[in-house]
C-alpha atoms as a PDB file:
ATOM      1  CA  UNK A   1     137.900-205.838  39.911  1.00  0.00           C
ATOM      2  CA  UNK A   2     139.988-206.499  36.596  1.00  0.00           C
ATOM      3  CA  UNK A   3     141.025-209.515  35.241  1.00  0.00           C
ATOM      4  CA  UNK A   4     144.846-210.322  34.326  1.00  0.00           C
ATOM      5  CA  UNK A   5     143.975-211.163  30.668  1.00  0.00           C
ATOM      6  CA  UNK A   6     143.708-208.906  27.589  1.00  0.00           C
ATOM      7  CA  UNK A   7     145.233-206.817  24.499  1.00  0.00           C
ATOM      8  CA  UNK A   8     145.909-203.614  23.556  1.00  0.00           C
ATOM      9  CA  UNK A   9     147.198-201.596  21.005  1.00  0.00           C
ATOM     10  CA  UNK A  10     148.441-198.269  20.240  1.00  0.00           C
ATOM     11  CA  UNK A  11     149.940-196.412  17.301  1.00  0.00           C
ATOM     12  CA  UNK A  12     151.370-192.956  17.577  1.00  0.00           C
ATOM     13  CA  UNK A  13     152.414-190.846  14.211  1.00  0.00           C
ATOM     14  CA  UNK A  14     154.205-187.555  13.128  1.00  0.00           C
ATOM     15  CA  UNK A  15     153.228-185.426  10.220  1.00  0.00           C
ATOM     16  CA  UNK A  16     156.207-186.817   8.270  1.00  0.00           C
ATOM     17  CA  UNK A  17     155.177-190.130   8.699  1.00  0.00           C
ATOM     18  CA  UNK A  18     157.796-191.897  11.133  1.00  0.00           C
ATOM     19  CA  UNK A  19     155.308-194.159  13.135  1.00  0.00           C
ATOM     20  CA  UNK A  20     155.544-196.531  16.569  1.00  0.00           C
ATOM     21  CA  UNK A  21     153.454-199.272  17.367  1.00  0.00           C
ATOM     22  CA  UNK A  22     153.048-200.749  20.730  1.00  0.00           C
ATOM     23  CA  UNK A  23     151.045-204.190  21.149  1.00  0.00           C
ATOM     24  CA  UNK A  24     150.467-205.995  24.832  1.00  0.00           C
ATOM     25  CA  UNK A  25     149.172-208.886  25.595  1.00  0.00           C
ATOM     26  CA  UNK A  26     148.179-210.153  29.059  1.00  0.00           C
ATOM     27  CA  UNK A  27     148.043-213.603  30.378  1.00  0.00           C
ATOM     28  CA  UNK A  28     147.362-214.403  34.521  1.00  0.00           C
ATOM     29  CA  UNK A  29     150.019-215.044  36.786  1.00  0.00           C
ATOM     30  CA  UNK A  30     150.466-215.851  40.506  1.00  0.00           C
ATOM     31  CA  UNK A  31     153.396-213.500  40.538  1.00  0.00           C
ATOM     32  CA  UNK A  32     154.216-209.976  40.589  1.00  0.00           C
ATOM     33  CA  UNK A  33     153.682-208.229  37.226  1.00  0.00           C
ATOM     34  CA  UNK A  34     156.030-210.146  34.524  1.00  0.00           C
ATOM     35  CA  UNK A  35     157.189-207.858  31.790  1.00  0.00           C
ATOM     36  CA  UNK A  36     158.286-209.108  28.453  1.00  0.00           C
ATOM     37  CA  UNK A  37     159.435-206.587  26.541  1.00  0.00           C
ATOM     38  CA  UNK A  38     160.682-206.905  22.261  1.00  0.00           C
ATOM     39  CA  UNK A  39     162.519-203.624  21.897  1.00  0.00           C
ATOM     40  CA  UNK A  40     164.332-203.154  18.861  1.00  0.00           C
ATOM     41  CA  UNK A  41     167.968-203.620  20.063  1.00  0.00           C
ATOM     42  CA  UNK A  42     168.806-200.045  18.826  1.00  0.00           C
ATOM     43  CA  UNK A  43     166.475-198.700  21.157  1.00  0.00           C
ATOM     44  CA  UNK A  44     167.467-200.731  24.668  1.00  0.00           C
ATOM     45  CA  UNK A  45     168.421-197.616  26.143  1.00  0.00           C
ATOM     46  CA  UNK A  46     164.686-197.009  26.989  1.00  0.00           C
ATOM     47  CA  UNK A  47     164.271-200.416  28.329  1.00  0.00           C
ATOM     48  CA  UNK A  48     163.952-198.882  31.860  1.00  0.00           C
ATOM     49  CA  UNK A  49     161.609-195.690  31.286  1.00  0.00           C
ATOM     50  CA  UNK A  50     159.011-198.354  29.159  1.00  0.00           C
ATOM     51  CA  UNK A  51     158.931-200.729  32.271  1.00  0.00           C
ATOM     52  CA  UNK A  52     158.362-198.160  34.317  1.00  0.00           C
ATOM     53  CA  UNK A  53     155.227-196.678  32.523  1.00  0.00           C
ATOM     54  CA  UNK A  54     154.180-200.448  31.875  1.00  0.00           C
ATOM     55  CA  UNK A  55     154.850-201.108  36.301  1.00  0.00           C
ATOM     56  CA  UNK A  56     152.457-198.090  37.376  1.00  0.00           C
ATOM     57  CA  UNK A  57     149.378-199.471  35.197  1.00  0.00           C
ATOM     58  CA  UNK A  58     149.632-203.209  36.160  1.00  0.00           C
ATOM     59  CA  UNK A  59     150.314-205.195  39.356  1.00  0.00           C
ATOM     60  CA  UNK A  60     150.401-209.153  38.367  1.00  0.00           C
ATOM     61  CA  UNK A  61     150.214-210.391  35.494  1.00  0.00           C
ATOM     62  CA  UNK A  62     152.872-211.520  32.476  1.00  0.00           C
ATOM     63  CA  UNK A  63     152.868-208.976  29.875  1.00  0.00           C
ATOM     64  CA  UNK A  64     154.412-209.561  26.314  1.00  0.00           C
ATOM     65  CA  UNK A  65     154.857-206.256  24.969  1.00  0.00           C
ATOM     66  CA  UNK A  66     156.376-205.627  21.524  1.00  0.00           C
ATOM     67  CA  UNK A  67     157.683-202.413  19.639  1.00  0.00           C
ATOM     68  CA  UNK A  68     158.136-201.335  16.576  1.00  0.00           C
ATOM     69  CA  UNK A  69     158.249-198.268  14.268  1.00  0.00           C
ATOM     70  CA  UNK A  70     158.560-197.024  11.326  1.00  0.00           C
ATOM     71  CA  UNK A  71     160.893-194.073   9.738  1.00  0.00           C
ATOM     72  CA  UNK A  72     159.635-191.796   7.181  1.00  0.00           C
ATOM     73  CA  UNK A  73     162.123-191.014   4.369  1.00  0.00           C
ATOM     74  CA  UNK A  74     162.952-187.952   5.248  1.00  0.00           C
ATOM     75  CA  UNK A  75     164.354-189.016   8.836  1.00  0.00           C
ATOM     76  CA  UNK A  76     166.218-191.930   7.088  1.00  0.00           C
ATOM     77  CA  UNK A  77     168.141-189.781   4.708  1.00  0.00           C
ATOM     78  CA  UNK A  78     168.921-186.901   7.009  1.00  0.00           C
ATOM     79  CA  UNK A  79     169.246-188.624  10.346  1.00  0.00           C
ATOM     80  CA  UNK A  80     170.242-192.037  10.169  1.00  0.00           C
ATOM     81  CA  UNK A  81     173.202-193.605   9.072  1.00  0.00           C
ATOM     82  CA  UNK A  82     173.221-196.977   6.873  1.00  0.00           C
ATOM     83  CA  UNK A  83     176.099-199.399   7.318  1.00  0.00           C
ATOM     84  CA  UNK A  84     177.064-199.540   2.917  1.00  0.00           C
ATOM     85  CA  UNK A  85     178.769-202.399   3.607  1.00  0.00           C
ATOM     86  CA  UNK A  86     175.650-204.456   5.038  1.00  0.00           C
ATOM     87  CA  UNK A  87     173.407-203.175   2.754  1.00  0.00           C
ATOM     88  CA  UNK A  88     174.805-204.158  -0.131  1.00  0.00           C
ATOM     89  CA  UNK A  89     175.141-207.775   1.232  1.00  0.00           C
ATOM     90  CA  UNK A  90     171.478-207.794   2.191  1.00  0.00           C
ATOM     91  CA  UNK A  91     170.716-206.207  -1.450  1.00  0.00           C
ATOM     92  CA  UNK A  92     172.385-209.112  -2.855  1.00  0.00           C
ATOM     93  CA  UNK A  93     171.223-211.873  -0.762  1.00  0.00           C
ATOM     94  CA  UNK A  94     167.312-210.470  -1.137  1.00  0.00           C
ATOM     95  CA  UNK A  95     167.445-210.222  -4.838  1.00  0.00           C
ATOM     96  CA  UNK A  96     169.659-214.154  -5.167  1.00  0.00           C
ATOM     97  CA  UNK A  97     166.713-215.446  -3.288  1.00  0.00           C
ATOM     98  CA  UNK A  98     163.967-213.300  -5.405  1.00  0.00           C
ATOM     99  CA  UNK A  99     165.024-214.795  -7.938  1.00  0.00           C
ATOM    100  CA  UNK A 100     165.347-218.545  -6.792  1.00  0.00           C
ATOM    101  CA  UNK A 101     161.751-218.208  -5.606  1.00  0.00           C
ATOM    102  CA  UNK A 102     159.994-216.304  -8.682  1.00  0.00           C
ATOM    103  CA  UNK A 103     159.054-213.273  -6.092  1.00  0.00           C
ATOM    104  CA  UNK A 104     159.486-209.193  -7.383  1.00  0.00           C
ATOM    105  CA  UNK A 105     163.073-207.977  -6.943  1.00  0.00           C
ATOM    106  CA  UNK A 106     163.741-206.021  -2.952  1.00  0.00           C
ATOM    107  CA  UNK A 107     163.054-202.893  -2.557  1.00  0.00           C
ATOM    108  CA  UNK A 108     164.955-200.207  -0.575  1.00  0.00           C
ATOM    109  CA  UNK A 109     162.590-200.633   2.235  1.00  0.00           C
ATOM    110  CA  UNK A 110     162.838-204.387   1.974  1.00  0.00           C
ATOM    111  CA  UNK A 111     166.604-204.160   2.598  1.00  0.00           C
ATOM    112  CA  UNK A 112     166.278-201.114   5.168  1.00  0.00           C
ATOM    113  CA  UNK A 113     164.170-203.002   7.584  1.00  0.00           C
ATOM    114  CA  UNK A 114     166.311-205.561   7.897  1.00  0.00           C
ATOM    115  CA  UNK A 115     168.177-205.424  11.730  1.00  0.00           C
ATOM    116  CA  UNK A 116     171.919-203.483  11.797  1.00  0.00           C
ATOM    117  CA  UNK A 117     171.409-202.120   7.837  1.00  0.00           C
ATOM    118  CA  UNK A 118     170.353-198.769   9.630  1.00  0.00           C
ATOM    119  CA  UNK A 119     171.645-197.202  12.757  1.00  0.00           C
ATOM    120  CA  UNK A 120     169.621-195.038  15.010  1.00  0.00           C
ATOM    121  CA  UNK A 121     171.480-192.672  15.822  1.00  0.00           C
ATOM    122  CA  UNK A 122     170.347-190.565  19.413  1.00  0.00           C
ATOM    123  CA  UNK A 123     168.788-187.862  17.533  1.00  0.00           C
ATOM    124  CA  UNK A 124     166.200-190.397  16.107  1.00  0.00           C
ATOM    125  CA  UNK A 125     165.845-192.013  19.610  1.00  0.00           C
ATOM    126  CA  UNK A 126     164.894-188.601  20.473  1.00  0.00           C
ATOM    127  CA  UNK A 127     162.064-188.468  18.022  1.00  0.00           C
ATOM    128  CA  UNK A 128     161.046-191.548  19.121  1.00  0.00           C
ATOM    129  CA  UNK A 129     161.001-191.194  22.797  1.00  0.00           C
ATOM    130  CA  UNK A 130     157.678-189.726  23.260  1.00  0.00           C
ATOM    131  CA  UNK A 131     155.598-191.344  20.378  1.00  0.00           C
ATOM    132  CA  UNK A 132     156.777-194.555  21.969  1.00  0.00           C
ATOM    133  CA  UNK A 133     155.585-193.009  25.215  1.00  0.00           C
ATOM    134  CA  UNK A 134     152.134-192.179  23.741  1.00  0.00           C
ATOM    135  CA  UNK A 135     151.387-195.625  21.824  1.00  0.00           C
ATOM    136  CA  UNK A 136     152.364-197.073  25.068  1.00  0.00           C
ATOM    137  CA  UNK A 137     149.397-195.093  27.102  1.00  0.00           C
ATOM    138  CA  UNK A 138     147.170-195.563  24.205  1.00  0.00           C
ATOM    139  CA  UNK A 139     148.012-199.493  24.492  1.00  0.00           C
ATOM    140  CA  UNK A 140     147.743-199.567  27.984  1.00  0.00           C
ATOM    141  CA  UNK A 141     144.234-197.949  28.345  1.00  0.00           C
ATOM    142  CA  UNK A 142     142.987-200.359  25.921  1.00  0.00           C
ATOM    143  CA  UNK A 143     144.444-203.085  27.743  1.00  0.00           C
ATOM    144  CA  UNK A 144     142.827-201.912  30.532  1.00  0.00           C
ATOM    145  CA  UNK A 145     139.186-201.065  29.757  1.00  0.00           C
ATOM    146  CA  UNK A 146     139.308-205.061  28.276  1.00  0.00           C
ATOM    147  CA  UNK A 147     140.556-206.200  31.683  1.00  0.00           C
ATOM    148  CA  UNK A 148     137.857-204.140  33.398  1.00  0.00           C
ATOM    149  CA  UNK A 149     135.382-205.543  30.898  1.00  0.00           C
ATOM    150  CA  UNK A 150     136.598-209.153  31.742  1.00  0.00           C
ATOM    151  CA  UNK A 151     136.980-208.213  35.289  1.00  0.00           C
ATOM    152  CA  UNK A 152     132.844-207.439  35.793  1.00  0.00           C
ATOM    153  CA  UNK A 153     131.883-210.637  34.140  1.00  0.00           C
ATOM    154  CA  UNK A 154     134.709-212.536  36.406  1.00  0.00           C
ATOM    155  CA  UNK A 155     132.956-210.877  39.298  1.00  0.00           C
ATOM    156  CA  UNK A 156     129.731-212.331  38.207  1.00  0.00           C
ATOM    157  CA  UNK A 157     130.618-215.701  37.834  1.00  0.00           C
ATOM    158  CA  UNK A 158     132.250-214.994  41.417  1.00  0.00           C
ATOM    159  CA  UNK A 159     129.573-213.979  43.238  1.00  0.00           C
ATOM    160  CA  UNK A 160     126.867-216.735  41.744  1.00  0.00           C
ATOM    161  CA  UNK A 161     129.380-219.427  43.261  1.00  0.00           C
ATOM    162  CA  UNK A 162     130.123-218.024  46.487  1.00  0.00           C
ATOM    163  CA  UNK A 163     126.031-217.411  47.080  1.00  0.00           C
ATOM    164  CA  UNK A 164     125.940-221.161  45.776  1.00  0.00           C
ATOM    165  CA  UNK A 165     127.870-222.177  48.713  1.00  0.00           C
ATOM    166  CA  UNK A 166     126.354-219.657  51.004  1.00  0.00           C
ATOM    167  CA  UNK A 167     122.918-221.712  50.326  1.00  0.00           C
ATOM    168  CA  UNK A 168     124.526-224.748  51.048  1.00  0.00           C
ATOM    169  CA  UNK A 169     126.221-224.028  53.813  1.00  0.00           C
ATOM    170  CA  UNK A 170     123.311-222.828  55.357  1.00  0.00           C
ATOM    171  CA  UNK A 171     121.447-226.140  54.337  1.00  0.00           C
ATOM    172  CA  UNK A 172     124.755-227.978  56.441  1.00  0.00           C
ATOM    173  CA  UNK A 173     123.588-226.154  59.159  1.00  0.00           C
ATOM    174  CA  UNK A 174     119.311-227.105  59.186  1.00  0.00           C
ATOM    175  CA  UNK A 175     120.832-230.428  58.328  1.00  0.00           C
ATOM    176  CA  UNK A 176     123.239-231.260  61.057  1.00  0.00           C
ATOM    177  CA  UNK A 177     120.294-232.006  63.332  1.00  0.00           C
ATOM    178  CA  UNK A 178     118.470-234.300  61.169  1.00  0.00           C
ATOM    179  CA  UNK A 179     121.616-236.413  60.448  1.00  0.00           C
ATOM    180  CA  UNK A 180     121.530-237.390  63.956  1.00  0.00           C
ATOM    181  CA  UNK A 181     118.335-238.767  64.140  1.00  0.00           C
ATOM    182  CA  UNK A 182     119.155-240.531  61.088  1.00  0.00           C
ATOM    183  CA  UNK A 183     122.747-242.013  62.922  1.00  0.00           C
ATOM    184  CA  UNK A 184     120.055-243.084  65.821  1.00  0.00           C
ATOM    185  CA  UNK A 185     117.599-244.851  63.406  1.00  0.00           C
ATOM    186  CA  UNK A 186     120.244-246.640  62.067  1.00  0.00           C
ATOM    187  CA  UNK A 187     121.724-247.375  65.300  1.00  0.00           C
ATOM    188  CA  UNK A 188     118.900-249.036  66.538  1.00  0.00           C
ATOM    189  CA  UNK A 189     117.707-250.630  63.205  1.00  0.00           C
ATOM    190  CA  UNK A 190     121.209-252.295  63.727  1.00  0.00           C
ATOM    191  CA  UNK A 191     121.081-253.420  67.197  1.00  0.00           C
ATOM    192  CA  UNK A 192     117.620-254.929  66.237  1.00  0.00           C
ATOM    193  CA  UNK A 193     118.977-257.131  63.417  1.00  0.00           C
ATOM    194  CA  UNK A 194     121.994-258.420  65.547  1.00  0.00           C
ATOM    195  CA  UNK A 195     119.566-259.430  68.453  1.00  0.00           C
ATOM    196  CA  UNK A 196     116.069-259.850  68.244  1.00  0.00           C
ATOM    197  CA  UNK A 197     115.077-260.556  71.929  1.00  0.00           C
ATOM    198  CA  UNK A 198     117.402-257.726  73.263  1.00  0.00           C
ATOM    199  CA  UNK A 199     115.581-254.675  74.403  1.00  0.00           C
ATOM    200  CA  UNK A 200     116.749-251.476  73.264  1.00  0.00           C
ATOM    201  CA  UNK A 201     119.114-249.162  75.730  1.00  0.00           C
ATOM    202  CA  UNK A 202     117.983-245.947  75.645  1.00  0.00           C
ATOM    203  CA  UNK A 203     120.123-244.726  77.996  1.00  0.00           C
ATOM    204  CA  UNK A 204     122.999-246.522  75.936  1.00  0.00           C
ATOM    205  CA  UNK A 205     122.046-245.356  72.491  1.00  0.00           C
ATOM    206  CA  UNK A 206     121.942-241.401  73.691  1.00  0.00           C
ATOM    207  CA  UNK A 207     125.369-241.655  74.896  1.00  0.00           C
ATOM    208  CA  UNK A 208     126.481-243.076  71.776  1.00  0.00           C
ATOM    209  CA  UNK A 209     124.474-240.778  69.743  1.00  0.00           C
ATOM    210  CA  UNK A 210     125.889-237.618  71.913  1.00  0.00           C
ATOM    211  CA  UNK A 211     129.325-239.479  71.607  1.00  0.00           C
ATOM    212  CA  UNK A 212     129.107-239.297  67.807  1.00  0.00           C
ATOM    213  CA  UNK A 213     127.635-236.009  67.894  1.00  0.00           C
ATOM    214  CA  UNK A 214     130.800-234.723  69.618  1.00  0.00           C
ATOM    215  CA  UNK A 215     133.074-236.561  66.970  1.00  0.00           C
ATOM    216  CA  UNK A 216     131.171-235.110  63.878  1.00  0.00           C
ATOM    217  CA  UNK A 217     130.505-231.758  65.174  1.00  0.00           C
ATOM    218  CA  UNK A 218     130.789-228.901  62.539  1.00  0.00           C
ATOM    219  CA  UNK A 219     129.988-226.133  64.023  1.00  0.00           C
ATOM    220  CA  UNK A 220     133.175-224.447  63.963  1.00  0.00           C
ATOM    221  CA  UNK A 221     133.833-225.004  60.490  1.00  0.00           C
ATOM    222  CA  UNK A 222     130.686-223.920  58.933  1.00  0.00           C
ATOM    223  CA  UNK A 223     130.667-220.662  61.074  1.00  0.00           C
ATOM    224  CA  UNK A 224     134.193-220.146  59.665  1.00  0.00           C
ATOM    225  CA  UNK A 225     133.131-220.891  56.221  1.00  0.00           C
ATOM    226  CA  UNK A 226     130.307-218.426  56.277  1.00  0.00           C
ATOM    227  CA  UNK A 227     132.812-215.526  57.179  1.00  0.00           C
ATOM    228  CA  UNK A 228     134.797-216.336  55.490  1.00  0.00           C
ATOM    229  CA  UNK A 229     132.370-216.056  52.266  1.00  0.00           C
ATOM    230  CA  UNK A 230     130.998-212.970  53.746  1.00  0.00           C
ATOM    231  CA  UNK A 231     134.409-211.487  53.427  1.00  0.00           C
ATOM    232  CA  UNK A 232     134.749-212.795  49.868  1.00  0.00           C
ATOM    233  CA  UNK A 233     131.172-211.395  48.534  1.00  0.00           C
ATOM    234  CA  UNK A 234     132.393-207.958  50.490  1.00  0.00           C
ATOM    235  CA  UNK A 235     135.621-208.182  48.258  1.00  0.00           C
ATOM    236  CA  UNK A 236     134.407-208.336  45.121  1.00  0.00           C
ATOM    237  CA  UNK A 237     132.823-205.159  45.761  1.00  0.00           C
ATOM    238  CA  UNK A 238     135.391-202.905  45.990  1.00  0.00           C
ATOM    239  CA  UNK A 239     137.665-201.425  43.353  1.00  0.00           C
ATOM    240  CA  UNK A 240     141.091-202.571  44.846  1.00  0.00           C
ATOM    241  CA  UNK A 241     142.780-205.211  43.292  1.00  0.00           C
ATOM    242  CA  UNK A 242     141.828-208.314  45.290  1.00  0.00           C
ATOM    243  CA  UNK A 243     143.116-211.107  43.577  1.00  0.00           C
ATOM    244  CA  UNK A 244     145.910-211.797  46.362  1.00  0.00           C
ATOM    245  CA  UNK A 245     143.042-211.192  49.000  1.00  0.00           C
ATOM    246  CA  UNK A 246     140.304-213.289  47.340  1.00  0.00           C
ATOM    247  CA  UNK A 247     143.320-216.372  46.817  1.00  0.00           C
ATOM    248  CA  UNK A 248     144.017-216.655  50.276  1.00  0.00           C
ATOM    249  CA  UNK A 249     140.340-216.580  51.318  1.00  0.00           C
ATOM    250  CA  UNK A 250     139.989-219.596  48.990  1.00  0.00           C
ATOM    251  CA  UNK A 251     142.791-221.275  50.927  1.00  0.00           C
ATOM    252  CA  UNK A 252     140.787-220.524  54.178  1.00  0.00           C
ATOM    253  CA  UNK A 253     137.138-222.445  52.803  1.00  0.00           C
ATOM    254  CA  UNK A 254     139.427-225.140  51.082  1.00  0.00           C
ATOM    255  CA  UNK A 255     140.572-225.994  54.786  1.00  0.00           C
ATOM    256  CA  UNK A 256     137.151-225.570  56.230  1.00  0.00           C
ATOM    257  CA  UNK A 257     135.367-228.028  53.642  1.00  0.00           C
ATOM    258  CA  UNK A 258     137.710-230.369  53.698  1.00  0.00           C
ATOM    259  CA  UNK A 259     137.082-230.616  57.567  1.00  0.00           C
ATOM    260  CA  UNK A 260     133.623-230.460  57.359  1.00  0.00           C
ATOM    261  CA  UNK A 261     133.817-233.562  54.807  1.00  0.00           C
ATOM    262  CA  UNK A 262     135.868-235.409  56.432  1.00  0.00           C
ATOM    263  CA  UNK A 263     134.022-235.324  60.135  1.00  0.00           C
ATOM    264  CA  UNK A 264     130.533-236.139  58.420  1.00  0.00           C
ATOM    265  CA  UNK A 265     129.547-239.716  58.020  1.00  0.00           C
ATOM    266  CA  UNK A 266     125.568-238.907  57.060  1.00  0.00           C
ATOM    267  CA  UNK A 267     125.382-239.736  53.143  1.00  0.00           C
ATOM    268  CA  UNK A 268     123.182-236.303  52.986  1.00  0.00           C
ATOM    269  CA  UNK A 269     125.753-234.615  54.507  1.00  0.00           C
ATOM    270  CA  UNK A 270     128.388-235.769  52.443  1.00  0.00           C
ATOM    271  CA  UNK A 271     126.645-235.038  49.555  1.00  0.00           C
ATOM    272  CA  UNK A 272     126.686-231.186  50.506  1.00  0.00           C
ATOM    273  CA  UNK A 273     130.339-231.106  51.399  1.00  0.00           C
ATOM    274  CA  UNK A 274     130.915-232.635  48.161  1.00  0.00           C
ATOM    275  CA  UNK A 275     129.013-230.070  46.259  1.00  0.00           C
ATOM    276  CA  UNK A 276     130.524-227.494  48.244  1.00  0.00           C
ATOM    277  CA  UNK A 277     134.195-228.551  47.172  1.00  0.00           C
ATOM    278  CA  UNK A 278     132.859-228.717  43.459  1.00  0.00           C
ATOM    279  CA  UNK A 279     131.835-224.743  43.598  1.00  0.00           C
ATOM    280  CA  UNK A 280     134.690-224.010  45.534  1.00  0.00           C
ATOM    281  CA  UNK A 281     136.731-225.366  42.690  1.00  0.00           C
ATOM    282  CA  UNK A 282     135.194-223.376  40.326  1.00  0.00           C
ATOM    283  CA  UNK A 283     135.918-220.710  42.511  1.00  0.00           C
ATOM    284  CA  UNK A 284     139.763-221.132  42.985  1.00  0.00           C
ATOM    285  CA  UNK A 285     140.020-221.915  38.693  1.00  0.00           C
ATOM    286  CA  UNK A 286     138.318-218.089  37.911  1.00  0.00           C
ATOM    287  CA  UNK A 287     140.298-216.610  40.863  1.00  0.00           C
ATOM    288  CA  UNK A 288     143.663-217.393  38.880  1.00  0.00           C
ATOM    289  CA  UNK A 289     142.043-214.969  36.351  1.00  0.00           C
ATOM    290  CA  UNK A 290     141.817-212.000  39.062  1.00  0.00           C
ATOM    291  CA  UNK A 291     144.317-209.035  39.555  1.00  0.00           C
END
């Protein structure tokens, strides 16, 4: 199990110093795997081939992924062209405001890194194909060993709520019994304080006690509820991504203990149905966290 959540980062480098650096960060998401990608407009051209690497590591989730590198000297004067014309307005813009603001005069670098001053040209995208592809795998593994890491604690939390509700649900059940000898007490505690000299119907109290037995029945819903929480303990288990799996299973016991509140009437009972839809809730808010 892994959690949608986390960061990673990866840096790739050549001897001469040209450098990428690829940071993502992961946030949950009902939806198929969002990618949000800040590519340095000179490299769009490997928009698709970085999605793609990004697609076969993650299934949901919204990822913001950024990009960014680094030239080394010799690659800017040999490989890639500056626009004079830009530069010089950026030079002179820089050092106006430098000077405004008491702050040290720009440097080349200061003016190079500024967006259009330099052109990549496709030789440099070349060079900077695969160490984007490597800071992106480094990134990505990191992402995912903190999503695993997430994912087992997650689990956990899971599994001490859905055993929570197995216990109660199982209390339900020893229960059901006793609320109907409570329902007769009460039935004949009333019937003695609207008529005092009026004997007691037996027959007439077990057909309303079988009557209201019928009505408030749970039977079906608390078998359904325990499958159904067998199947989620089984799922959280296994090494598949169950988020989808474990959501609609959630959906299932939400409709089940809402039934089974609203058919019971016994304040004890009640009180268990209630406490049931409290660790269900808890249940539903750390599922949204689940791949």
């Amino acid at each position: 199990m892994k959690s949608m959540t986390g960061y990673g980062r990866g840096v790739s480098t050549l001897e001469d110093g040209t450098q990428v650096t690829v940071e993502i960060s992961a946030v949950n998401s009902r939806k198929q795997a969002e990618i949000r990608l800040n590519l340095p407009k000179e490299l769009y051209g490997l928009d698709p081939e970085i999605r793609t690497q990004i697609a076969k590591s993650l299934l949901r989730g919204t990822l913001n992924v950024s990009i960014t590198y680094k030239l080394s000297p010799t690659v800017l004067a040999e490989r890639v062209p500056i626009d004079d014309e830009m530069a010089r307005a950026v030079c002179e813009r820089l050092r106006r405001f430098a000077l405004a603001n008491g702050l040290p005069a720009p440097t080349i670098h200061d003016v190079l890194m500024v967006p259009g001053v330099i052109q990549v040209s496709d030789t440099t995208t070349f060079i900077l194909k695969p160490l984007i592809k490597e800071a992106l795998d480094s990134a990505l593994k990191e992402l995912d060993a903190m999503r695993i890491r997430e994912g087992e604690m997650l689990k956990a939390d899971l599994l001490s709520h859905a055993k929570e509700m197995e216990t109660l649900t199982d209390k339900v059940i020893a229960s059901e019994h006793d609320a109907l000898i409570r329902y007769r007490d009460k039935l004949v505690e009333r019937i003695a304080k609207l008529a005092v000299d009026v004997p007691v119907d037996e027959e007439r109290i077990a057909r309303e006690v079988a009557f209201y037995a019928d009505k408030s029945d749970i039977n079906e819903e608390t078998v359904r509820l325990k499958s159904h929480l067998s199947q989620f303990i089984n799922l959280l288990d296994t090494d598949k991504d169950v988020g989808r799996n474990l959501d609609f299973l959630c959906q299932e016991m939400t409709r089940e203990t809402s039934t089974l509140d609203a058919k019971t009437t016994d304040t004890q009972l009640a009180d268990m149905a209630l406490t049931l839809k409290i660790e269900l809730s808890k249940i539903k808010e750390q599922i949204m966290n689940v791949e």
